[in-house]
PDB file of N, CA and C in Angstrom:
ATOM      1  N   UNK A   1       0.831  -1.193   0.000  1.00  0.00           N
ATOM      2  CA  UNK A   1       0.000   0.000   0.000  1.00  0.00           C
ATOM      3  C   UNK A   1       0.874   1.254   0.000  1.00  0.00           C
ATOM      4  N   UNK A   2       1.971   1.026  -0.513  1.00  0.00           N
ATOM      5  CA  UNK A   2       2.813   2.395  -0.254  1.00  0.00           C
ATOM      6  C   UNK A   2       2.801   2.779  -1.491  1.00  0.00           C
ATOM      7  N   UNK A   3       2.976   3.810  -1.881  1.00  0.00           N
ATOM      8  CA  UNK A   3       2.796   5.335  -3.057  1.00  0.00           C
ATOM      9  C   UNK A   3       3.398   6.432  -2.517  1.00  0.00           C
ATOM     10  N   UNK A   4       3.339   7.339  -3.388  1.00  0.00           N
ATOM     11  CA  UNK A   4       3.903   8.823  -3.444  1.00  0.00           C
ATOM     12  C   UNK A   4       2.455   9.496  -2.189  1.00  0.00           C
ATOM     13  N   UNK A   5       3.226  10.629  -2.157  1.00  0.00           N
ATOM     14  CA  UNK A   5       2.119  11.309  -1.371  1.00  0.00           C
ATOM     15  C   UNK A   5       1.617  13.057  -2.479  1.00  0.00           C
ATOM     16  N   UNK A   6       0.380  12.363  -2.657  1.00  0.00           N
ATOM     17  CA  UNK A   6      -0.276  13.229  -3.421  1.00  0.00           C
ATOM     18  C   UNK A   6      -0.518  14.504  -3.365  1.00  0.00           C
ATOM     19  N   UNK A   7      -0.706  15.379  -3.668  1.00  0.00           N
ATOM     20  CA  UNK A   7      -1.271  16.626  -3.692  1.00  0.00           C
ATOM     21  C   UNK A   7      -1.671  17.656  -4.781  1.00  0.00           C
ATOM     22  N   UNK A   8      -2.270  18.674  -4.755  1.00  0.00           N
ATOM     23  CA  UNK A   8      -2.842  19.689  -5.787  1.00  0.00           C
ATOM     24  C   UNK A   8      -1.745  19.717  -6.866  1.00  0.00           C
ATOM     25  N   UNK A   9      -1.520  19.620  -7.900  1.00  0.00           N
ATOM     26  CA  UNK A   9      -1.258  19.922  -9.209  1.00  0.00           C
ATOM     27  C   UNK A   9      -0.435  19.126  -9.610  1.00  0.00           C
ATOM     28  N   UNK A  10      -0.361  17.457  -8.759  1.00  0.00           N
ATOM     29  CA  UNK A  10      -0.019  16.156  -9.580  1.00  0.00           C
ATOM     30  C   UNK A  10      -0.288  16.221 -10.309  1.00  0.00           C
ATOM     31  N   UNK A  11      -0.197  14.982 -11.157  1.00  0.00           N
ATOM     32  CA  UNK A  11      -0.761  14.587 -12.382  1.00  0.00           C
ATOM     33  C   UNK A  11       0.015  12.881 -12.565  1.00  0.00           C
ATOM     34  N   UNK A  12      -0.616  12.302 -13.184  1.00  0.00           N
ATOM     35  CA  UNK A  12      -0.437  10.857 -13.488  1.00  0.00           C
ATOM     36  C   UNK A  12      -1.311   9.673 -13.317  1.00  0.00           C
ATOM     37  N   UNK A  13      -0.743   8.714 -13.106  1.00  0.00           N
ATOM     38  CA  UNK A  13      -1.559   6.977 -13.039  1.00  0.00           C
ATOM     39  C   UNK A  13      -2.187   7.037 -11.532  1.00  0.00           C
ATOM     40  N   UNK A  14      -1.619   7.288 -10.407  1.00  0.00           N
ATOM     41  CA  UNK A  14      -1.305   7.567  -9.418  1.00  0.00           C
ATOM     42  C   UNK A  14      -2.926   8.337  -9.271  1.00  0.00           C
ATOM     43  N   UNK A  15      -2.853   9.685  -9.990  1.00  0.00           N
ATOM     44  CA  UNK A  15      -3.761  10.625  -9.312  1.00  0.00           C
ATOM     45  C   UNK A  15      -5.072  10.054  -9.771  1.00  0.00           C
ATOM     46  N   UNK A  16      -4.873   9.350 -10.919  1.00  0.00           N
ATOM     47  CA  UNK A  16      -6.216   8.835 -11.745  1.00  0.00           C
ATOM     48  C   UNK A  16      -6.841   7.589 -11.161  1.00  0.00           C
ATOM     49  N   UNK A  17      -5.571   6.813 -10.233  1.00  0.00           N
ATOM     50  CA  UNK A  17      -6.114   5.873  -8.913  1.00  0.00           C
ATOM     51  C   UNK A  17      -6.990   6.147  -8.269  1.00  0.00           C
ATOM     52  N   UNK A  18      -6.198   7.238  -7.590  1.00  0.00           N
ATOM     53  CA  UNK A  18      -7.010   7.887  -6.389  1.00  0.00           C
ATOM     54  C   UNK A  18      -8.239   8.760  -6.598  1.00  0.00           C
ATOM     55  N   UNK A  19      -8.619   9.468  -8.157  1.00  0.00           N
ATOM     56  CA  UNK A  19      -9.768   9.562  -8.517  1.00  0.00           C
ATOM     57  C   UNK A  19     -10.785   8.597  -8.369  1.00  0.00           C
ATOM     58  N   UNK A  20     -10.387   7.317  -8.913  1.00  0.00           N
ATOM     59  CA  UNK A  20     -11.311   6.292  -8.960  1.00  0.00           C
ATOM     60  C   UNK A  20     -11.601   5.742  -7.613  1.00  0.00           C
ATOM     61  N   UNK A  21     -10.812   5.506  -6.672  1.00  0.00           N
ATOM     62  CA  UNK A  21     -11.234   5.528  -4.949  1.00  0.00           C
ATOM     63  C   UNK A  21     -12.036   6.313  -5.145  1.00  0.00           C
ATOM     64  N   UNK A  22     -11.634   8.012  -4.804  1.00  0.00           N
ATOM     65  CA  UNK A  22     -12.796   8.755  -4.182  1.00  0.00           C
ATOM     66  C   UNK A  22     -13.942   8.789  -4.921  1.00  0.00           C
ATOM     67  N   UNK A  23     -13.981   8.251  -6.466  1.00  0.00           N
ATOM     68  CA  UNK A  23     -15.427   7.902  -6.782  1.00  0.00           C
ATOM     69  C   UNK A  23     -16.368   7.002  -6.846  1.00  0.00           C
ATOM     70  N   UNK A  24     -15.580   5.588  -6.059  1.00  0.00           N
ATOM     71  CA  UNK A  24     -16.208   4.752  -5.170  1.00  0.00           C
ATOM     72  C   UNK A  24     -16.700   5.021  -4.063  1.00  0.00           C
ATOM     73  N   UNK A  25     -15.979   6.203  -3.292  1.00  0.00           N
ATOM     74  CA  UNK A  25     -16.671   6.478  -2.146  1.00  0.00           C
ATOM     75  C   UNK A  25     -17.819   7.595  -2.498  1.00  0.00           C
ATOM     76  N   UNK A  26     -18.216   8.079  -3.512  1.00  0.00           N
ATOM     77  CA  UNK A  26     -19.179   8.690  -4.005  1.00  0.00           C
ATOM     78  C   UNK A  26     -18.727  10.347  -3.481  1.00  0.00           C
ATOM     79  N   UNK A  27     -17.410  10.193  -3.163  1.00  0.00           N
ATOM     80  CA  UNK A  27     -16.708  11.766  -3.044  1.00  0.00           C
ATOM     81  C   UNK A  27     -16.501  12.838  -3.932  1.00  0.00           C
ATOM     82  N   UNK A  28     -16.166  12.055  -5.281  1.00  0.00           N
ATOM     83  CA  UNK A  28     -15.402  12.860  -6.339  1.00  0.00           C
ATOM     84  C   UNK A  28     -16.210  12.482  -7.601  1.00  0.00           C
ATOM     85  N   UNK A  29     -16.768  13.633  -8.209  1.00  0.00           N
ATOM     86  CA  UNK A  29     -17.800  13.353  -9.706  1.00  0.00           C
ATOM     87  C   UNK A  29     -17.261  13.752 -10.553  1.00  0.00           C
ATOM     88  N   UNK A  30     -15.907  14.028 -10.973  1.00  0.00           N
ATOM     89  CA  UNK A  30     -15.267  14.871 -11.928  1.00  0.00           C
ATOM     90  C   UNK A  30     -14.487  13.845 -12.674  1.00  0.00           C
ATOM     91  N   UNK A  31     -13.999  14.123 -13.670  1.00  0.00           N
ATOM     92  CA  UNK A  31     -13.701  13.720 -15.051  1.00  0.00           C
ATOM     93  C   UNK A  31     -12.370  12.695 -14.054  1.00  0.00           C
ATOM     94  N   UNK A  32     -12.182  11.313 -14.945  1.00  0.00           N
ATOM     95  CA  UNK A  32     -11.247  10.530 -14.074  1.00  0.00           C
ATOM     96  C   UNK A  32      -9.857  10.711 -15.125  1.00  0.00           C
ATOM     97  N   UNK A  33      -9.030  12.015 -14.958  1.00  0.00           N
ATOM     98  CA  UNK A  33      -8.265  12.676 -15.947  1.00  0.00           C
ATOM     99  C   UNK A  33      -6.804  12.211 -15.429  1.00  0.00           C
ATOM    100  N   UNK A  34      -6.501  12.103 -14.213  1.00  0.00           N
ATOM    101  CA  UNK A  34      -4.911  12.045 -13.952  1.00  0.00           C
ATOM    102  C   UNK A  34      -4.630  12.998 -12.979  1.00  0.00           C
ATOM    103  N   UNK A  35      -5.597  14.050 -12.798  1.00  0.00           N
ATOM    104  CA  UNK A  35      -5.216  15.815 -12.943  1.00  0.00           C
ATOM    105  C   UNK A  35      -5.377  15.657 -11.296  1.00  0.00           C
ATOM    106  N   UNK A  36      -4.571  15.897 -10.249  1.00  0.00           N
ATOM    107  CA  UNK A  36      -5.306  16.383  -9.267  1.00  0.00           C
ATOM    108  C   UNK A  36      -5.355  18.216  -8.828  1.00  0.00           C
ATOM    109  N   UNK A  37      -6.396  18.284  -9.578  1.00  0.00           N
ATOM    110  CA  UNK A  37      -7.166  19.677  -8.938  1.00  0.00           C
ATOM    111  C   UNK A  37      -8.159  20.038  -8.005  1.00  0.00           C
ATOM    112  N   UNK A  38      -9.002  21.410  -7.980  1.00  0.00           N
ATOM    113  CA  UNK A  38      -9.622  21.300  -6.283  1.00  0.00           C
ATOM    114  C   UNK A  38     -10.321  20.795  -6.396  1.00  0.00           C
ATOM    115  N   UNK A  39     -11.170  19.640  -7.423  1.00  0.00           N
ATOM    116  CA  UNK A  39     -11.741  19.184  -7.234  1.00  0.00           C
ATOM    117  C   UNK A  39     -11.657  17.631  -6.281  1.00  0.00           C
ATOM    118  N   UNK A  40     -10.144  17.213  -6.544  1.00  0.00           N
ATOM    119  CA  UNK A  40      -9.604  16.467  -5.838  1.00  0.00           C
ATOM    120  C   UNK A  40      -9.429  16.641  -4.640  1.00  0.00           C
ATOM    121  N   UNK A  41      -8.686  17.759  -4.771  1.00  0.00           N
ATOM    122  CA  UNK A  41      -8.004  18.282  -2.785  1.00  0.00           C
ATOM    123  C   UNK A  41      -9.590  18.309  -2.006  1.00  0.00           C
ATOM    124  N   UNK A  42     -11.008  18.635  -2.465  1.00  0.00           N
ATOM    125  CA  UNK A  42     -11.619  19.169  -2.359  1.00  0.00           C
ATOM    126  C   UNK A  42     -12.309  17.177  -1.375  1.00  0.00           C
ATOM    127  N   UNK A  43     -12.212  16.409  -2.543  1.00  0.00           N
ATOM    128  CA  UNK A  43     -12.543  15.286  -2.240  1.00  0.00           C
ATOM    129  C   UNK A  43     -11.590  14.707  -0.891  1.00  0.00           C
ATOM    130  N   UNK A  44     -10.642  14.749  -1.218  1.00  0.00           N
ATOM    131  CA  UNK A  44      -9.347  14.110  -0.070  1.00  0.00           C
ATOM    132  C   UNK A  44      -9.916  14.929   1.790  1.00  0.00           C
ATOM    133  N   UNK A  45     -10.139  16.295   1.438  1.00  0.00           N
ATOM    134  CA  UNK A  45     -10.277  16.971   2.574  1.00  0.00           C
ATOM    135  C   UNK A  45     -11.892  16.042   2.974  1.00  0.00           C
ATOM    136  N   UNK A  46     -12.796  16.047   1.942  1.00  0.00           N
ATOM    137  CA  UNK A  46     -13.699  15.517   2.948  1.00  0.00           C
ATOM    138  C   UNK A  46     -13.535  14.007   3.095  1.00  0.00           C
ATOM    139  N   UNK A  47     -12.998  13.589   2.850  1.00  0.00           N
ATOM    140  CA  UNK A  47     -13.050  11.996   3.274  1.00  0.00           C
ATOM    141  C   UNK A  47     -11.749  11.923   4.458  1.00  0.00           C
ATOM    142  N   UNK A  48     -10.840  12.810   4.487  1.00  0.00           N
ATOM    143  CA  UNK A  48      -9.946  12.595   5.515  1.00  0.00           C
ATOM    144  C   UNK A  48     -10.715  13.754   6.721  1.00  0.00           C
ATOM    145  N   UNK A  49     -11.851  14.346   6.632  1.00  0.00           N
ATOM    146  CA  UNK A  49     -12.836  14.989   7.752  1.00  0.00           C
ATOM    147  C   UNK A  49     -13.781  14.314   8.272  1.00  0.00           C
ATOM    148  N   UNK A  50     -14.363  13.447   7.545  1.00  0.00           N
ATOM    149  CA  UNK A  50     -15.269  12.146   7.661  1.00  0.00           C
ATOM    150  C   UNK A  50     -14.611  10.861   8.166  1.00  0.00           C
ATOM    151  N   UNK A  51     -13.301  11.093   7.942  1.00  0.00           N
ATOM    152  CA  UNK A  51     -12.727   9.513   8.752  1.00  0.00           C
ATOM    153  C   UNK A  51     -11.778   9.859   9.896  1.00  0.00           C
ATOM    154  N   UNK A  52     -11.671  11.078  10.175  1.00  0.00           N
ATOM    155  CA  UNK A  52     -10.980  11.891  11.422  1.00  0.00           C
ATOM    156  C   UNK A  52      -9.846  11.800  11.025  1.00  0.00           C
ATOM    157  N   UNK A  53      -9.157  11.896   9.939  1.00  0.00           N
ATOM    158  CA  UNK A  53      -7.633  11.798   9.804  1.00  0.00           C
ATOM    159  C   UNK A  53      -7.169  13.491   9.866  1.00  0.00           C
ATOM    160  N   UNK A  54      -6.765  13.942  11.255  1.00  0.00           N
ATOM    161  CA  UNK A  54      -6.231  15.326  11.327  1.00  0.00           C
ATOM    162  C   UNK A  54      -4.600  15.308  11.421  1.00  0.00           C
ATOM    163  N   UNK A  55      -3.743  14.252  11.371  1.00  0.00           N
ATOM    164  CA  UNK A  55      -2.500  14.119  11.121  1.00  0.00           C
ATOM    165  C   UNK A  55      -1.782  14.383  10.135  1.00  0.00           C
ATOM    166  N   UNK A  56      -2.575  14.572   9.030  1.00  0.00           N
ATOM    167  CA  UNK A  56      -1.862  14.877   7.979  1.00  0.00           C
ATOM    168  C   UNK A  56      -2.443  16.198   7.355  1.00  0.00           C
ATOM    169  N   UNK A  57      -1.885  16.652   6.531  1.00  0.00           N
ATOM    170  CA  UNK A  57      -1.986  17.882   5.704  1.00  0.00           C
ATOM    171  C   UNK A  57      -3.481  18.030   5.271  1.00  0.00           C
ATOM    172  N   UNK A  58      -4.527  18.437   5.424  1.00  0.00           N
ATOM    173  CA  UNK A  58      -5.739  18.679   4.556  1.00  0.00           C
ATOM    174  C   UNK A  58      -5.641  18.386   3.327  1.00  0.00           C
ATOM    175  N   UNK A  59      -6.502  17.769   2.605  1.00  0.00           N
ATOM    176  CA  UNK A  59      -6.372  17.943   0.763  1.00  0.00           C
ATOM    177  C   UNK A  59      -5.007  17.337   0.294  1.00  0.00           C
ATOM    178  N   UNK A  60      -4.046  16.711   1.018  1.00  0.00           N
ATOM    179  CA  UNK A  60      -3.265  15.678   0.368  1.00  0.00           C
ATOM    180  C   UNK A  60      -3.045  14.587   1.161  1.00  0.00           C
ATOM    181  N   UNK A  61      -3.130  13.918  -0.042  1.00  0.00           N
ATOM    182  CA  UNK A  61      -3.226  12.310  -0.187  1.00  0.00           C
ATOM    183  C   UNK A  61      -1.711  11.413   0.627  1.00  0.00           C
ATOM    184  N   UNK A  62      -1.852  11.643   1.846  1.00  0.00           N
ATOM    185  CA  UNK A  62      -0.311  11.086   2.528  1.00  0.00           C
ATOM    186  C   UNK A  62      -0.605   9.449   2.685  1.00  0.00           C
ATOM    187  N   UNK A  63       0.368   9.342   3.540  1.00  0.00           N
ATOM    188  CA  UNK A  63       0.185   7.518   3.817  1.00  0.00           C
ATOM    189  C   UNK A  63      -0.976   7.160   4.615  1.00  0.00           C
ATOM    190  N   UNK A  64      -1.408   8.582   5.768  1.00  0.00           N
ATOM    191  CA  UNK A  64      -2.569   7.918   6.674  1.00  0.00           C
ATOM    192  C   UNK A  64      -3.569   7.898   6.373  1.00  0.00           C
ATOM    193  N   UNK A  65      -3.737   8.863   5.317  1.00  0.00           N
ATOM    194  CA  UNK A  65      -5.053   8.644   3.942  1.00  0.00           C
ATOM    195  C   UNK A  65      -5.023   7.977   3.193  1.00  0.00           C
ATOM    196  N   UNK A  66      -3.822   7.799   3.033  1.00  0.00           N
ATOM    197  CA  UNK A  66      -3.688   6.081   1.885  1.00  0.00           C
ATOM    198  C   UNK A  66      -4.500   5.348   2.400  1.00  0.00           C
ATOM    199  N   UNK A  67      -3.865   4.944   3.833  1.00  0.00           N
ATOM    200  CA  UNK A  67      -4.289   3.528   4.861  1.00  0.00           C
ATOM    201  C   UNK A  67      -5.774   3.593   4.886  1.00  0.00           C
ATOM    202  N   UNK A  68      -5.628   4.658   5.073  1.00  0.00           N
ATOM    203  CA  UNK A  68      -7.661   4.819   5.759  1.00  0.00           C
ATOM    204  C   UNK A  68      -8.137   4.325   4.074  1.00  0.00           C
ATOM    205  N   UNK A  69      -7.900   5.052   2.774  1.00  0.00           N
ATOM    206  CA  UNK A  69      -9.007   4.923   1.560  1.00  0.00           C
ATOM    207  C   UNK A  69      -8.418   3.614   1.147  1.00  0.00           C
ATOM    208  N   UNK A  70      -7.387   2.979   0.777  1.00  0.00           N
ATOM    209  CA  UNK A  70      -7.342   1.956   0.165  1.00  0.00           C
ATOM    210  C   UNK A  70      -7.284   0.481   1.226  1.00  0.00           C
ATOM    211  N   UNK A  71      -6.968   0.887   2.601  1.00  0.00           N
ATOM    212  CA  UNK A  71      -7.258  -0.060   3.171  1.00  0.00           C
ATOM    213  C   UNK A  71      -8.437  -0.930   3.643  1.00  0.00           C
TER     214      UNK A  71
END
């Protein structure tokens, strides 16, 4: 389960993953592009507010948001 740690103006395989998570969790409705924009950070912040993850950065995708969405 280890990866890069994501944030606003990635781009790649990676960000287009983690699109498709948060649109399993019915977080994220936006185009599944690669791109992470606010529509992303936007998604990450509420699912790491909804699962109490305050350890890490708001709106990027670290390891304890990894753990929590893909675990």
């Amino acid at each position: 389960m280890q990866g890069p740690t994501l944030r606003f103006g990635d781009s790649g395989a990676d960000v287009e993953k983690l699109q498709r998570l948060l649109a399993d969790q019915g977080l994220y409705r936006g185009r599944i592009n690669g791109q992470f924009d606010s529509r992303v950070e936007r998604a990450v912040s509420t699912f790491q507010f909804e699962n109490g993850i305050d350890d890490e950065e708001w709106g990027v995708y670290g390891p304890v948001t990894r753990r929590a969405l893909e675990g």
